[in-house]
C-alpha atoms as a PDB file:
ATOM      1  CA  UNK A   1       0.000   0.000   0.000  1.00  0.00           C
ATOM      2  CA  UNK A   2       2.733   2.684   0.437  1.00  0.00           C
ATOM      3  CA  UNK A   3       4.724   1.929  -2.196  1.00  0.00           C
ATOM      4  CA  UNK A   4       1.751   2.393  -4.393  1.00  0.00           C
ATOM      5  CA  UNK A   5       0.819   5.784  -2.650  1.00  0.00           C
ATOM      6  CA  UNK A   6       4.179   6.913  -3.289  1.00  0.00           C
ATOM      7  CA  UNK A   7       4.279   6.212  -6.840  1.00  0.00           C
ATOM      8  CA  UNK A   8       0.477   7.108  -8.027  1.00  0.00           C
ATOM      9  CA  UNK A   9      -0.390  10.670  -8.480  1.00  0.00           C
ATOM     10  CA  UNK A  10      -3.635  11.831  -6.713  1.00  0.00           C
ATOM     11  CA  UNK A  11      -5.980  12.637  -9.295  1.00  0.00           C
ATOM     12  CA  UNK A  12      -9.296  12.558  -8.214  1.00  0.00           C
ATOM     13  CA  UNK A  13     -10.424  11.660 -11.858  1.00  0.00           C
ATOM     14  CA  UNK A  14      -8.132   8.620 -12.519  1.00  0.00           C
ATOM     15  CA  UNK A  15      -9.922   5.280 -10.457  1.00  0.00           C
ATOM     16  CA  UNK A  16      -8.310   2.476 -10.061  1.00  0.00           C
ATOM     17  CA  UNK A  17      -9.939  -1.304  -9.260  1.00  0.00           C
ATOM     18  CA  UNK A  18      -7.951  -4.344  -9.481  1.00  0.00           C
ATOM     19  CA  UNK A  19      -9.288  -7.685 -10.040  1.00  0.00           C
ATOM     20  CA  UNK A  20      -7.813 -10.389  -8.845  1.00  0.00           C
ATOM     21  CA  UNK A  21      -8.362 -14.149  -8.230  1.00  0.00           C
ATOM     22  CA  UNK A  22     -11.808 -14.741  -6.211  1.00  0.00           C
ATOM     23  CA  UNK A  23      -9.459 -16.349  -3.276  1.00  0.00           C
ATOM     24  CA  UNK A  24      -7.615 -12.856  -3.122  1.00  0.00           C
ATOM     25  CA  UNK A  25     -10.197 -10.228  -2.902  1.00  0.00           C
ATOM     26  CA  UNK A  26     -11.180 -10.082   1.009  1.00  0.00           C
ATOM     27  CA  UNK A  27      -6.691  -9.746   1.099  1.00  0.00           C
ATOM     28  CA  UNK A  28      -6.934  -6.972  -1.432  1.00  0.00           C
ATOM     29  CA  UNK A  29      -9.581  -5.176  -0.044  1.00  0.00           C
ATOM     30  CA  UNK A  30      -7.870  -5.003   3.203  1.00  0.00           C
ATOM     31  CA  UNK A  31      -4.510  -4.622   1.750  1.00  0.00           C
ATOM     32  CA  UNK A  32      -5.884  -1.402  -0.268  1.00  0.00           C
ATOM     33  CA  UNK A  33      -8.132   0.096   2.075  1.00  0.00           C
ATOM     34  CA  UNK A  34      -7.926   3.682   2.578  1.00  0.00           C
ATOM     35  CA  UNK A  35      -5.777   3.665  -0.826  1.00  0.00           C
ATOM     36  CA  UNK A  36      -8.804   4.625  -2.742  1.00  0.00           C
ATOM     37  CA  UNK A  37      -8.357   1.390  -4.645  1.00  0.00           C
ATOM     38  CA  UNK A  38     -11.773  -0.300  -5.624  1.00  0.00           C
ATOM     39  CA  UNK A  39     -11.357  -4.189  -6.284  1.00  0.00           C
ATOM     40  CA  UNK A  40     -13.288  -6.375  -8.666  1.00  0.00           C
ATOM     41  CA  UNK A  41     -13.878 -10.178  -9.295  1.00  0.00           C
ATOM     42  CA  UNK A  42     -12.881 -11.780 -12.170  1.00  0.00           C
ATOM     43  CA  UNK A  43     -16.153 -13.344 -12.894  1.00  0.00           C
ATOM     44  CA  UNK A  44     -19.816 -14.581 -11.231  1.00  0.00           C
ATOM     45  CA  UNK A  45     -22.786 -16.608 -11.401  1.00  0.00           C
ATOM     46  CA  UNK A  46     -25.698 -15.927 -12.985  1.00  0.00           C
ATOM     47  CA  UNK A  47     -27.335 -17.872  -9.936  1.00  0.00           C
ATOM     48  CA  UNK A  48     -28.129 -16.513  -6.181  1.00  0.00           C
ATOM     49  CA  UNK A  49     -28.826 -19.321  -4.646  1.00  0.00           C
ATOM     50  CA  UNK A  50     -28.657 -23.644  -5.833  1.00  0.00           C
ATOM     51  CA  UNK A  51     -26.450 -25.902  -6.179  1.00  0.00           C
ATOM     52  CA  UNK A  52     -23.820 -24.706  -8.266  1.00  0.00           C
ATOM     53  CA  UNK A  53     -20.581 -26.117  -6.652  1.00  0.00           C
ATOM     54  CA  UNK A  54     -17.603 -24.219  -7.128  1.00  0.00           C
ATOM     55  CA  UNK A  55     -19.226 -21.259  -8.248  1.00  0.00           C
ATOM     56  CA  UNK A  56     -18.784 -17.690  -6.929  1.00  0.00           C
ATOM     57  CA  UNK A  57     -22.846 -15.827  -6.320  1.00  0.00           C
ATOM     58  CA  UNK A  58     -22.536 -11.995  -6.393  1.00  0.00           C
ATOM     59  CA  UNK A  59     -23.588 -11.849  -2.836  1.00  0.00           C
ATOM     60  CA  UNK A  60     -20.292 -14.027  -1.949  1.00  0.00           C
ATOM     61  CA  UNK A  61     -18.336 -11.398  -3.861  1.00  0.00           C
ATOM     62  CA  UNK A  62     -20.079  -8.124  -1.727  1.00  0.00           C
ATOM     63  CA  UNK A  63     -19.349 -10.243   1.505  1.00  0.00           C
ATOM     64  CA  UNK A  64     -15.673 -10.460   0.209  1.00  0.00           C
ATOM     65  CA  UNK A  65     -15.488  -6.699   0.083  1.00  0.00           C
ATOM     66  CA  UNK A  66     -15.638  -5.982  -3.807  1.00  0.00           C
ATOM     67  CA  UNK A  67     -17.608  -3.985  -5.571  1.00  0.00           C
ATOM     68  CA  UNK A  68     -17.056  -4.424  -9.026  1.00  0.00           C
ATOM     69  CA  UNK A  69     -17.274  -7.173 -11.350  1.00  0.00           C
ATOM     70  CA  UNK A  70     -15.679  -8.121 -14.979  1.00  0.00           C
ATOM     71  CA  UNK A  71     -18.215  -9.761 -16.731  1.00  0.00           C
ATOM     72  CA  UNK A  72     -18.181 -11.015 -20.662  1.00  0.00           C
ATOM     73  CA  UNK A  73     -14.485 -11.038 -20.566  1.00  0.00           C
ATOM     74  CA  UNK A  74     -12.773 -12.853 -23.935  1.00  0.00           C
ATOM     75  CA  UNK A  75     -11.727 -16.366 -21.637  1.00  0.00           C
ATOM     76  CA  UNK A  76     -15.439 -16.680 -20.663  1.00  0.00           C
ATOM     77  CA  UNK A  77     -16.719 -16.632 -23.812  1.00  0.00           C
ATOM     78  CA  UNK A  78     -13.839 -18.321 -26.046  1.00  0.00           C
ATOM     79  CA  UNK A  79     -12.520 -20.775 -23.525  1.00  0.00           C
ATOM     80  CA  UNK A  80     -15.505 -21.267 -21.373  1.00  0.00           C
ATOM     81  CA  UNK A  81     -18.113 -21.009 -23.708  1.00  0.00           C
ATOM     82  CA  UNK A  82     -20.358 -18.341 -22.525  1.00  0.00           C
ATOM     83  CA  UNK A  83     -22.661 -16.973 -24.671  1.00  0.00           C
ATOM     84  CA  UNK A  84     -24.566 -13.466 -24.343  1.00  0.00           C
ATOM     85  CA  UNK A  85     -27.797 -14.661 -22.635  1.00  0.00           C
ATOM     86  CA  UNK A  86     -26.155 -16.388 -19.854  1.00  0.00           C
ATOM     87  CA  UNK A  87     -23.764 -13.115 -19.527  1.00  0.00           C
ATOM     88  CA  UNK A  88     -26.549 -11.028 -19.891  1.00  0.00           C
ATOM     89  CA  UNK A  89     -28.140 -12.976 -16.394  1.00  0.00           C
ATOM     90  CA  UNK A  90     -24.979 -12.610 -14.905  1.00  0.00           C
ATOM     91  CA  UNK A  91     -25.202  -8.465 -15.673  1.00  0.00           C
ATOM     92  CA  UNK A  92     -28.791  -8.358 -14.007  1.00  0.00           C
ATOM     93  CA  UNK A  93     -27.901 -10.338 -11.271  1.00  0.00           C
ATOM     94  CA  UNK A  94     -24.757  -8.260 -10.337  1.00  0.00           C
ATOM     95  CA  UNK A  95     -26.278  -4.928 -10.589  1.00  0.00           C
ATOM     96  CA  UNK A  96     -28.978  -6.488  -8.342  1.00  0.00           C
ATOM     97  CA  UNK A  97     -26.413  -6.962  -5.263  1.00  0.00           C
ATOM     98  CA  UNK A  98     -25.201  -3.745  -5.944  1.00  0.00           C
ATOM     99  CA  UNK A  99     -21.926  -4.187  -7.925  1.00  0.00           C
ATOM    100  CA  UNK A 100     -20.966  -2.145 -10.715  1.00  0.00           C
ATOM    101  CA  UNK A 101     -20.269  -4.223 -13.780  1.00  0.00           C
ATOM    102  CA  UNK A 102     -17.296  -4.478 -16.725  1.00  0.00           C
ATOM    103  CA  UNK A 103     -19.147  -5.075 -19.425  1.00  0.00           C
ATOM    104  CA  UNK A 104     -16.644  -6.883 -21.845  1.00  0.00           C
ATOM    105  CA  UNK A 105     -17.188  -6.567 -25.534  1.00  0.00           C
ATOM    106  CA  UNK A 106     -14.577  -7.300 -28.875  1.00  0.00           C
ATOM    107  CA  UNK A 107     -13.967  -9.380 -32.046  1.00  0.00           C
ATOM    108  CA  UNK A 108     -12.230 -11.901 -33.094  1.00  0.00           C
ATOM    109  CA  UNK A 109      -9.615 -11.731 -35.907  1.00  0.00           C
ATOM    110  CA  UNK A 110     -11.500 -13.121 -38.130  1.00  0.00           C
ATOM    111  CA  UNK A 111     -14.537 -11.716 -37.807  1.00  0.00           C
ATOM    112  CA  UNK A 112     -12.648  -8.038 -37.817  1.00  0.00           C
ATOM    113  CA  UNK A 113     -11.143  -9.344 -40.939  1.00  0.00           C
ATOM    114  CA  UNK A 114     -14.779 -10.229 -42.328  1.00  0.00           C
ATOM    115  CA  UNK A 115     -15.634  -6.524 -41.764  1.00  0.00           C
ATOM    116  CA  UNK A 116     -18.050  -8.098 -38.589  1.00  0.00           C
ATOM    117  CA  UNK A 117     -16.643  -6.089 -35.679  1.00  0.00           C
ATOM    118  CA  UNK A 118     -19.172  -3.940 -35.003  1.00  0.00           C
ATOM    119  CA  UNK A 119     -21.816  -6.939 -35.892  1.00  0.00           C
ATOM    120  CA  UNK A 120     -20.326  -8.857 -32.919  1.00  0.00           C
ATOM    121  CA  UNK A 121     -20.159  -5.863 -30.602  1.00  0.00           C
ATOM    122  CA  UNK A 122     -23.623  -4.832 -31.234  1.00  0.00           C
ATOM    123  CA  UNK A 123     -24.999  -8.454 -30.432  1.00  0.00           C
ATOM    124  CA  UNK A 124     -22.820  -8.080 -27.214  1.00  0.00           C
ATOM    125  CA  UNK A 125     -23.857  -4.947 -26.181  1.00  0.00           C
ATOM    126  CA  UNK A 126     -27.382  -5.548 -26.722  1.00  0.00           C
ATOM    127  CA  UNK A 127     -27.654  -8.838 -24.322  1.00  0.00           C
ATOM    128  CA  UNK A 128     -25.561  -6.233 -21.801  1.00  0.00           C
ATOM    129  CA  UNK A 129     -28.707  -3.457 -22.322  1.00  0.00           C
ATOM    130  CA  UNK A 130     -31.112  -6.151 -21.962  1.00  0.00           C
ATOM    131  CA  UNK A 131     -30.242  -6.825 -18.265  1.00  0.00           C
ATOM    132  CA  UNK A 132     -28.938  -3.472 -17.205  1.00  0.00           C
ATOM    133  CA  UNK A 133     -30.957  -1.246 -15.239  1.00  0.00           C
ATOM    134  CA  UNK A 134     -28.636   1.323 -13.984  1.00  0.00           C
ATOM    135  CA  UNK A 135     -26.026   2.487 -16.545  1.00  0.00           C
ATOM    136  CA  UNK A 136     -24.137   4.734 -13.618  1.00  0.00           C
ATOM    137  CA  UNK A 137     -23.350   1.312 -12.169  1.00  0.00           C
ATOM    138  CA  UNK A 138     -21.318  -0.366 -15.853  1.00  0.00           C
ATOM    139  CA  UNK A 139     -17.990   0.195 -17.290  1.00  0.00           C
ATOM    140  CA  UNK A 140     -17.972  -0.899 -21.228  1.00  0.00           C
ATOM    141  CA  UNK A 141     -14.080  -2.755 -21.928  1.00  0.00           C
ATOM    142  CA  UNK A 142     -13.845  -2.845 -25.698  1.00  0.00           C
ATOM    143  CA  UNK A 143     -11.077  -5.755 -26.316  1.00  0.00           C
ATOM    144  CA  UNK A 144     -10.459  -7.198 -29.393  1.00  0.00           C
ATOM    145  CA  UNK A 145      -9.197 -10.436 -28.608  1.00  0.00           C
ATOM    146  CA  UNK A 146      -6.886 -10.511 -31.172  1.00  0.00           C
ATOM    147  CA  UNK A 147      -4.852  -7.769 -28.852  1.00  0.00           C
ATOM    148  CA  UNK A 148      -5.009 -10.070 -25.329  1.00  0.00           C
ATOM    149  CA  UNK A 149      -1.918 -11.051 -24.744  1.00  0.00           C
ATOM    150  CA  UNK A 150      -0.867 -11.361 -28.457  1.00  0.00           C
ATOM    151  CA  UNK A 151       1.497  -8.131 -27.667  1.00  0.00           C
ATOM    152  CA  UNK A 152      -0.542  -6.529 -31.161  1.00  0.00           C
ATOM    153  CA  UNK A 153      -2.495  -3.631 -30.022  1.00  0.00           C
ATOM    154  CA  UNK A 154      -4.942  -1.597 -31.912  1.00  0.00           C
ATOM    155  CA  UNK A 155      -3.594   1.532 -33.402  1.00  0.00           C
ATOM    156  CA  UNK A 156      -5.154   4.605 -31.802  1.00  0.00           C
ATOM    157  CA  UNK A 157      -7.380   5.216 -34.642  1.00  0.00           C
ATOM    158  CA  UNK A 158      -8.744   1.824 -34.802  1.00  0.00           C
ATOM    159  CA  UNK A 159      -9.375   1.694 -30.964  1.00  0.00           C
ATOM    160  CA  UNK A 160     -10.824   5.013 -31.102  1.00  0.00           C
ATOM    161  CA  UNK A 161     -13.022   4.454 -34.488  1.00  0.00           C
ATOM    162  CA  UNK A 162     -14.966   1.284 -32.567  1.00  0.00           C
ATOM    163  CA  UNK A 163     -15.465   3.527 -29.353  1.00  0.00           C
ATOM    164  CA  UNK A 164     -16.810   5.606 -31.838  1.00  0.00           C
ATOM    165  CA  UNK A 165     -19.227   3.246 -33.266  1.00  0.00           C
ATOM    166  CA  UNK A 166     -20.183   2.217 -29.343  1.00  0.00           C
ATOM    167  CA  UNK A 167     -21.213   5.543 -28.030  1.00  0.00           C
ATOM    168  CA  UNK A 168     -23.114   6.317 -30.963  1.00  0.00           C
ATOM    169  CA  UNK A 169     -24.822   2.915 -30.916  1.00  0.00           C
ATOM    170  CA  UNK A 170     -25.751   4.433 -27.267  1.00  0.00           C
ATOM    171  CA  UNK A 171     -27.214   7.468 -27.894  1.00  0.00           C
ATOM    172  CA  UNK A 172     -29.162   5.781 -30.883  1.00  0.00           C
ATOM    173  CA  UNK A 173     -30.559   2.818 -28.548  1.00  0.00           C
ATOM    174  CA  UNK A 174     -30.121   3.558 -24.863  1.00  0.00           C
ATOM    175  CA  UNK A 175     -29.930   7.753 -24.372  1.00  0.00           C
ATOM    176  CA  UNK A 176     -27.490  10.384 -25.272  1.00  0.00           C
ATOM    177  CA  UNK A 177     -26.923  11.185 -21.803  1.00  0.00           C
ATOM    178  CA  UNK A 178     -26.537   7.447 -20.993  1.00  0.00           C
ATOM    179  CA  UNK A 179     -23.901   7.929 -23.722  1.00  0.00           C
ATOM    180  CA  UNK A 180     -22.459  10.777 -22.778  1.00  0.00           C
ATOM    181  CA  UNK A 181     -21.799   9.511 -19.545  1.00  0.00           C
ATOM    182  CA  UNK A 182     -20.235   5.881 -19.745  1.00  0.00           C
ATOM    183  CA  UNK A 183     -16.971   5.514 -19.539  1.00  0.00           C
ATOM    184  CA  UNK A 184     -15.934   3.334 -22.734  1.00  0.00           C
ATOM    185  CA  UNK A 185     -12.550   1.863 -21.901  1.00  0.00           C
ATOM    186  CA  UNK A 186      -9.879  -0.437 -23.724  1.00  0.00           C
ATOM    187  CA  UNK A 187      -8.292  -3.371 -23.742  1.00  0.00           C
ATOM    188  CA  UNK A 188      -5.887  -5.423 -25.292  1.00  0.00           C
ATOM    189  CA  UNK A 189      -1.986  -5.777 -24.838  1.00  0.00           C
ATOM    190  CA  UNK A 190      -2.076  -1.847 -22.993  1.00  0.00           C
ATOM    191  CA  UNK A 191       1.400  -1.544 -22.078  1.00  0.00           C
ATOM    192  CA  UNK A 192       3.395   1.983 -20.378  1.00  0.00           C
ATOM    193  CA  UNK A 193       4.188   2.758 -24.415  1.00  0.00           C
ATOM    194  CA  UNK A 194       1.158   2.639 -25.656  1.00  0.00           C
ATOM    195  CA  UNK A 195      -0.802   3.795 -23.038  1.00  0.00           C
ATOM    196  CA  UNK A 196      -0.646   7.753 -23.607  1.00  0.00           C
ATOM    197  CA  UNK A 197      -1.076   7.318 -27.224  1.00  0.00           C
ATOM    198  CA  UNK A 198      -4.712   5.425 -26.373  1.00  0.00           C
ATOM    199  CA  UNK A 199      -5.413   7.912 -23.627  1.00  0.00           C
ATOM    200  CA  UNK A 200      -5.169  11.166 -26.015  1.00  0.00           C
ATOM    201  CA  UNK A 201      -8.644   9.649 -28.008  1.00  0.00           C
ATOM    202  CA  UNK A 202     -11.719  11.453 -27.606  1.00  0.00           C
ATOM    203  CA  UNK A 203     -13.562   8.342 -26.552  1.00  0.00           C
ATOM    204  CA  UNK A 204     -11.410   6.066 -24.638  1.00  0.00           C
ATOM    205  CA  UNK A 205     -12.131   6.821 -21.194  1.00  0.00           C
ATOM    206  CA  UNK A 206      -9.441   4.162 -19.604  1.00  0.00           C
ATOM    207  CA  UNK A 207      -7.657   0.656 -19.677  1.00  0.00           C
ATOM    208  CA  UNK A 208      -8.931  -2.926 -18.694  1.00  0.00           C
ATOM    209  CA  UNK A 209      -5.151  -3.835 -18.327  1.00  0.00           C
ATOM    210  CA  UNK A 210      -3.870  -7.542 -18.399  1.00  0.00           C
ATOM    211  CA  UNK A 211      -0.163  -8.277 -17.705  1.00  0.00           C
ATOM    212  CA  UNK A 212       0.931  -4.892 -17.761  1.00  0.00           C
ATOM    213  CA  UNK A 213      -0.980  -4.963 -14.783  1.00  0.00           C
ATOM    214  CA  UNK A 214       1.559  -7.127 -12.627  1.00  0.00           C
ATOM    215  CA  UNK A 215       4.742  -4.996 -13.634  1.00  0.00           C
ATOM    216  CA  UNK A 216       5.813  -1.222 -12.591  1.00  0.00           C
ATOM    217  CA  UNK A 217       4.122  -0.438 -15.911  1.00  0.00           C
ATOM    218  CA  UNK A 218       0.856  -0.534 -14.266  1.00  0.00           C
ATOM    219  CA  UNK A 219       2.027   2.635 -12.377  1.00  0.00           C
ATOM    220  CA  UNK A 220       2.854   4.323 -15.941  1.00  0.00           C
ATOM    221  CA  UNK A 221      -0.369   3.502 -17.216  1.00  0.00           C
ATOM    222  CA  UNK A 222      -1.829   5.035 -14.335  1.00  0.00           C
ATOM    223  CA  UNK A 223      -0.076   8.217 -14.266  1.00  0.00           C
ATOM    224  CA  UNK A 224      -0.011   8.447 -18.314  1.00  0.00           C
ATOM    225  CA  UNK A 225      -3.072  11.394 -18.401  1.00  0.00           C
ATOM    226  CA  UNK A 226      -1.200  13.641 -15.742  1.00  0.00           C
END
């Protein structure tokens, strides 16, 4: 915790939540209090209550001491095969106990190759707007998942043309102030060079940062707007 405060530059518009494995959180948030640090989980059920062994409910999750979730994230669709409906419970459930929700969103390679990027985001975002009944309380994480952990990234402009596309898909079929008001961030291979490059577009509001996240570059990325 100090070394952090001595290295991160207040800035009361810069937040900060980590998300680490569901075993770690109630050490995190303890570790981090009074740091200003928020910390997420990684994942959650779209269950309350039933027999779902092994399985983390959102209420577990507040009792740990988080308050945000990641939800729709690349892994839990690609590797663990979830598709938008059963994200989409997840997203009512967790705004339901109170947590505020990464809504994860992004293309494969070959469907951005196939022109189909916006296509998939669309049918992601919708299942999201389906369950979400308090936009103050979600985060939308573009990642193309051809740009986790590949070490590609997408070039300002491209990162900043489908943020674009998102908060204009908002305003047409949620609010403009809904909008307005979201903060659209980005992920995918964010690293301390790349990071202020990213940060200078008009409609990437942050970073849903990966391994850069577990070196000193985390503290770049953090500072890079300042």
């Amino acid at each position: 915790k100090q070394w952090y405060q001595r290295r991160v530059r207040g800035d009361k518009n810069v937040e900060v939540v980590v998300a680490p494995p569901t075993c770690y959180i109630s050490t995190l948030v303890q570790h981090l209090s009074k740091t200003g640090v928020s910390v997420s989980a990684q994942n959650i059920h779209e269950y309350q209550k039933g027999a779902f062994t092994g399985e983390i409910s959102a209420s577990m999750v507040v009792d740990c001491g988080a308050t945000y979730t990641i939800l729709g994230h690349s892994e839990r669709r690609h590797v663990f095969g979830e598709g938008n409906e059963q994200i989409g419970q997840k997203t009512a459930t967790a705004l339901a106990q109170g947590l505020t929700v990464i809504a994860c969103i992004g293309e494969q390679l070959e469907e951005r190759q196939a022109g189909k990027t916006m296509d998939v985001c669309i049918s992601q975002l919708t299942a999201f707007k389906d369950n979400i009944s308090d936009w103050s309380k979600v985060v939308i994480a573009y990642e193309p998942v051809w740009a986790i952990g590949t070490g590609k990234v997408a070039t300002p402009e491209q990162a900043q043309e489908v943020h674009a596309k998102i908060r204009n898909w908002l305003s047409e079929n949620v609010s403009s102030d809904v909008a307005g008001s979201v903060r659209i961030i980005y992920g995918g291979s964010v690293n301390a060079g790349n990071c202020g490059d990213l940060s200078l577009q008009r409609d990437i509001d942050g970073f849903l940062v990966g391994g850069a996240s577990l070196k000193l570059d985390f503290i770049q990325i953090i500072n890079c707007q300042q």
